[in-house]
N, C-alpha and C. Protein backbone atom coordinates (compact mmCIF):
# COMPACT_ATOMS: atom_id res chain seq x y z
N UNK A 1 69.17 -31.63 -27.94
CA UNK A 1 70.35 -31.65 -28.77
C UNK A 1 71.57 -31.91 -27.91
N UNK A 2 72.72 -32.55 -28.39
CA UNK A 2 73.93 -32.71 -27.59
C UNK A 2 74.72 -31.62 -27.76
N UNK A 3 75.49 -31.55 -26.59
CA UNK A 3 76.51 -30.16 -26.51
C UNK A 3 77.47 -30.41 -27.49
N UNK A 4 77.53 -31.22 -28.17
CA UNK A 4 78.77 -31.31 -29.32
C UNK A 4 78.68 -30.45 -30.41
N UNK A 5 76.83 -30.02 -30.62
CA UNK A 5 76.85 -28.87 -31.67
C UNK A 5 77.38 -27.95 -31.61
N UNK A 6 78.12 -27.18 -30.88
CA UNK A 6 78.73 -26.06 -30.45
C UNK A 6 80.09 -26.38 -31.33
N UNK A 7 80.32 -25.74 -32.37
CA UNK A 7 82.15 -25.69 -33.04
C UNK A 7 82.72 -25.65 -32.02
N UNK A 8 83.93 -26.23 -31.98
CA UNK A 8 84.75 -25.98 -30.96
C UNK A 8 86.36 -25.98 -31.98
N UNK A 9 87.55 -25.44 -31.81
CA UNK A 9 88.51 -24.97 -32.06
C UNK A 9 89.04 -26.40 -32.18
N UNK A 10 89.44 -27.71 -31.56
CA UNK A 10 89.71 -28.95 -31.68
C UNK A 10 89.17 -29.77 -32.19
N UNK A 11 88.21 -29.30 -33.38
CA UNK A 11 87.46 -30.72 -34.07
C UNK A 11 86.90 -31.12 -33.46
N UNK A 12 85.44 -31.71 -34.16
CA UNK A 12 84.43 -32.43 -33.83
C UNK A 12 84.44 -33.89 -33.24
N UNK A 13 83.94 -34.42 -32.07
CA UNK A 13 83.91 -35.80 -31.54
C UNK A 13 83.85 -36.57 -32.72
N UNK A 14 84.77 -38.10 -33.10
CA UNK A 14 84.49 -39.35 -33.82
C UNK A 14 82.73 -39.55 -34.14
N UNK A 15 81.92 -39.21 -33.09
CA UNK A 15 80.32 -39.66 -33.04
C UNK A 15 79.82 -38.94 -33.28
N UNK A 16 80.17 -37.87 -33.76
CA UNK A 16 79.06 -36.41 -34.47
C UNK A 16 78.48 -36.53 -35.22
N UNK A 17 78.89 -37.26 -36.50
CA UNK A 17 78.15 -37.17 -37.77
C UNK A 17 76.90 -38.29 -37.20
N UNK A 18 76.92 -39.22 -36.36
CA UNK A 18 76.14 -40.24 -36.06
C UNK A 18 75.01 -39.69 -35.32
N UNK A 19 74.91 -38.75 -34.04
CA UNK A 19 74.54 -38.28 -33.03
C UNK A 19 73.59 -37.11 -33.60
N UNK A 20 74.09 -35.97 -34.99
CA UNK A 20 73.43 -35.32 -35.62
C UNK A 20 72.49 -35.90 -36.32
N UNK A 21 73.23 -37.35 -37.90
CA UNK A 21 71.84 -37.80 -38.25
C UNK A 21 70.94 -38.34 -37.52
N UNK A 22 71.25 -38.73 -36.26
CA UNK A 22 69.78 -39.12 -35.38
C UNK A 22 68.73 -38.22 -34.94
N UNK A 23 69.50 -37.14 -34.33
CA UNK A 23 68.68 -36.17 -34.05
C UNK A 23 67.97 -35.15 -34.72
N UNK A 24 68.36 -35.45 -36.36
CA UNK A 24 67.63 -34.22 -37.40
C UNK A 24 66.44 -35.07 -37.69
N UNK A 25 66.73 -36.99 -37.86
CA UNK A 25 65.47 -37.73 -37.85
C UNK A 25 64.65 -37.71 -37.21
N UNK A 26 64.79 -37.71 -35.40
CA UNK A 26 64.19 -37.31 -34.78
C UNK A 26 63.43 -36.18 -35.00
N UNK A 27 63.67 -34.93 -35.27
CA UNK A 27 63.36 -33.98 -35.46
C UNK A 27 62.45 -33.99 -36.80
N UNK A 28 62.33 -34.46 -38.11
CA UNK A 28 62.08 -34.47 -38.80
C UNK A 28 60.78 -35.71 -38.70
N UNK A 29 60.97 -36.77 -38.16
CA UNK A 29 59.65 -37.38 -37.55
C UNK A 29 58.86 -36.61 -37.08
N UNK A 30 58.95 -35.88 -36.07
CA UNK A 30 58.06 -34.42 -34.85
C UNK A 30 57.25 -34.06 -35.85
N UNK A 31 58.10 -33.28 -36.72
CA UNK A 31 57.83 -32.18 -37.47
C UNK A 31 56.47 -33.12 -38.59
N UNK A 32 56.73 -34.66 -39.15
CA UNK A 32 55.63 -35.17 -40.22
C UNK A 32 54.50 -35.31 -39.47
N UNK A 33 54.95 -36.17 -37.50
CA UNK A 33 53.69 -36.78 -36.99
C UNK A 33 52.97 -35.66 -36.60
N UNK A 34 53.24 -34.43 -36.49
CA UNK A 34 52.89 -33.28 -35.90
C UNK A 34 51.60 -32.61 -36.85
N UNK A 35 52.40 -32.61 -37.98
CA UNK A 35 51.30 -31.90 -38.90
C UNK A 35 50.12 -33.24 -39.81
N UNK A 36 50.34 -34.50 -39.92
CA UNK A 36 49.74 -35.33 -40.11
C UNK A 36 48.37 -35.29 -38.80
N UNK A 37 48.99 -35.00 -37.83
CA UNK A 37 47.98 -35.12 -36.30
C UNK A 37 46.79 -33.28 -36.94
N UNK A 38 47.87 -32.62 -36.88
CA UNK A 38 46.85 -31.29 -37.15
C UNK A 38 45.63 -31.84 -38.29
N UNK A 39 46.19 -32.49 -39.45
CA UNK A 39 45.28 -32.29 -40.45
C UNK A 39 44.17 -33.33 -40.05
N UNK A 40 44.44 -34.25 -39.23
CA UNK A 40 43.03 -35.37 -38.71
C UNK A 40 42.46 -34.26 -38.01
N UNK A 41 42.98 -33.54 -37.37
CA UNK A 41 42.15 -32.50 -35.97
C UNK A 41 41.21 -31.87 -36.58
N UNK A 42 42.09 -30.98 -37.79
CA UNK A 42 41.01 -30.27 -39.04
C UNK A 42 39.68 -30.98 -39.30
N UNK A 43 39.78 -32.21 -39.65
CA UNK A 43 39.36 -32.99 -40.39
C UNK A 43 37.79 -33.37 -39.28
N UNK A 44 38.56 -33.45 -38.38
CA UNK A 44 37.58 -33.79 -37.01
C UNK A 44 36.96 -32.39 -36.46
N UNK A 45 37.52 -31.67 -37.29
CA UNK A 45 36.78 -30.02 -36.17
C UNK A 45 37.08 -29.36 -35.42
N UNK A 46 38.26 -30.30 -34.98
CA UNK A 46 38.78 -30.17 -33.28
C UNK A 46 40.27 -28.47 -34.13
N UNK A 47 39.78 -27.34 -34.33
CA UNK A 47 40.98 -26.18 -34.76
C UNK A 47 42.15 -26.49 -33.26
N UNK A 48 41.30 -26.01 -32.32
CA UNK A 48 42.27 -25.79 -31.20
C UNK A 48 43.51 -27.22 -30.93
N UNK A 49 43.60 -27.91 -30.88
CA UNK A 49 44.05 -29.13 -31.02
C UNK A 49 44.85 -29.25 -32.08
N UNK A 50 44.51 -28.52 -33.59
CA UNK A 50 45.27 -28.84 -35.00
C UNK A 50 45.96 -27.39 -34.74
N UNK A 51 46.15 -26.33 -33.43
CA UNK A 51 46.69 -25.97 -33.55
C UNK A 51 47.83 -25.83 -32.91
N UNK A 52 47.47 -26.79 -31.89
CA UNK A 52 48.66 -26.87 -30.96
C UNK A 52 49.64 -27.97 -31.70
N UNK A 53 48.81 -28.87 -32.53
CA UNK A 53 50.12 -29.83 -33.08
C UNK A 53 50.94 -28.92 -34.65
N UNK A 54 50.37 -27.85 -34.93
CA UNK A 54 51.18 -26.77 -36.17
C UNK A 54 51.95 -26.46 -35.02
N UNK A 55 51.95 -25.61 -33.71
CA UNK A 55 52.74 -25.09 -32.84
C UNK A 55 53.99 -26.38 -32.39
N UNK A 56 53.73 -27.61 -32.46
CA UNK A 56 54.77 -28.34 -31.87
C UNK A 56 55.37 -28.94 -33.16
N UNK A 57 54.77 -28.95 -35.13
CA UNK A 57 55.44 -28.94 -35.83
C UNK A 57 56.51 -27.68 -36.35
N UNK A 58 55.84 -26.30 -35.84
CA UNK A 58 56.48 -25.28 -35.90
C UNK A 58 58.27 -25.59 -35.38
N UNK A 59 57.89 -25.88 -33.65
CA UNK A 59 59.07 -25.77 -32.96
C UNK A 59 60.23 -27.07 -33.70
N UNK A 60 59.73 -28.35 -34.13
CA UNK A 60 60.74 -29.05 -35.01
C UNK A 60 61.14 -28.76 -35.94
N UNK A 61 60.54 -27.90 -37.16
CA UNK A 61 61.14 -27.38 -37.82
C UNK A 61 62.41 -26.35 -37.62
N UNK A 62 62.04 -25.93 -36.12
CA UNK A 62 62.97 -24.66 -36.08
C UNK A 62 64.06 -25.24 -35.32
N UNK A 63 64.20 -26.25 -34.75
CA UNK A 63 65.17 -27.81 -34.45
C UNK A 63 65.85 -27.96 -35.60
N UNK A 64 65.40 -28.53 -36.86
CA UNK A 64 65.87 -28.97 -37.78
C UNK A 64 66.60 -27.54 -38.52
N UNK A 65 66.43 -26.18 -38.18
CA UNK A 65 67.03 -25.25 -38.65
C UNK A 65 68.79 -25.06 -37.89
N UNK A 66 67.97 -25.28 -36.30
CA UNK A 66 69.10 -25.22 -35.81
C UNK A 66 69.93 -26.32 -36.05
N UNK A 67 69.94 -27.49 -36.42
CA UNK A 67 70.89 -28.91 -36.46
C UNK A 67 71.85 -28.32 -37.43
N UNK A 68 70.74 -28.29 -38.89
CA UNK A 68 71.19 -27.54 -40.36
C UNK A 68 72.56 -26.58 -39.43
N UNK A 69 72.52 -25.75 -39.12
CA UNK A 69 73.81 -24.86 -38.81
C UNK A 69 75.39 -25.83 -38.44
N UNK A 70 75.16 -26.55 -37.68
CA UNK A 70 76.00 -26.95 -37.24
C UNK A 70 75.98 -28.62 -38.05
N UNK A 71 75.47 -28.92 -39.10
CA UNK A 71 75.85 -29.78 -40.23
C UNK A 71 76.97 -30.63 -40.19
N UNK A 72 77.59 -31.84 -40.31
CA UNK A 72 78.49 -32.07 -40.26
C UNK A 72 79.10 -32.14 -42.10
N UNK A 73 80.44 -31.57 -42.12
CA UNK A 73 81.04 -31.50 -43.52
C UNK A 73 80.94 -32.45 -44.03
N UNK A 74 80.59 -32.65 -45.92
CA UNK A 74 80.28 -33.93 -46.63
C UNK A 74 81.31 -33.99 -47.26
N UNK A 75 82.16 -33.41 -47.03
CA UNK A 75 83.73 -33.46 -48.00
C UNK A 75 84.15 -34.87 -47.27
């Protein structure tokens, strides 16, 4: 994530709103290819494997929680 998520007292950089929707996409890609990968693993047998990719869709989701906070205003 870029240090711009942090509020700061002087308003947000011109490139925020740009820099956030990239990085929640980013994040939100992780989070589909992640659990799409678990359910082939299932599918294949392989648990240990479908569970490390729930553990690395886990952590994007909790990315995409943190972005969500620092949102840029739609007004």
């Amino acid at each position: 994530m870029h240090e711009t998520y942090t509020p700061r007292g002087d308003g947000l950089p011109p490139h925020y709103t740009g820099h956030w929707r990239h990085d929640m996409a980013n994040e939100v890609n992780a989070l589909t290819m992640a659990t799409s990968a678990a359910r082939h693993m299932l599918q294949l047998g392989d648990v240990q494997s479908a569970m490390l990719n729930l553990a690395r869709a886990e952590d994007a989701a909790m990315r995409c929680s943190e972005l969500l906070r620092f949102a840029p205003s739609t007004r």
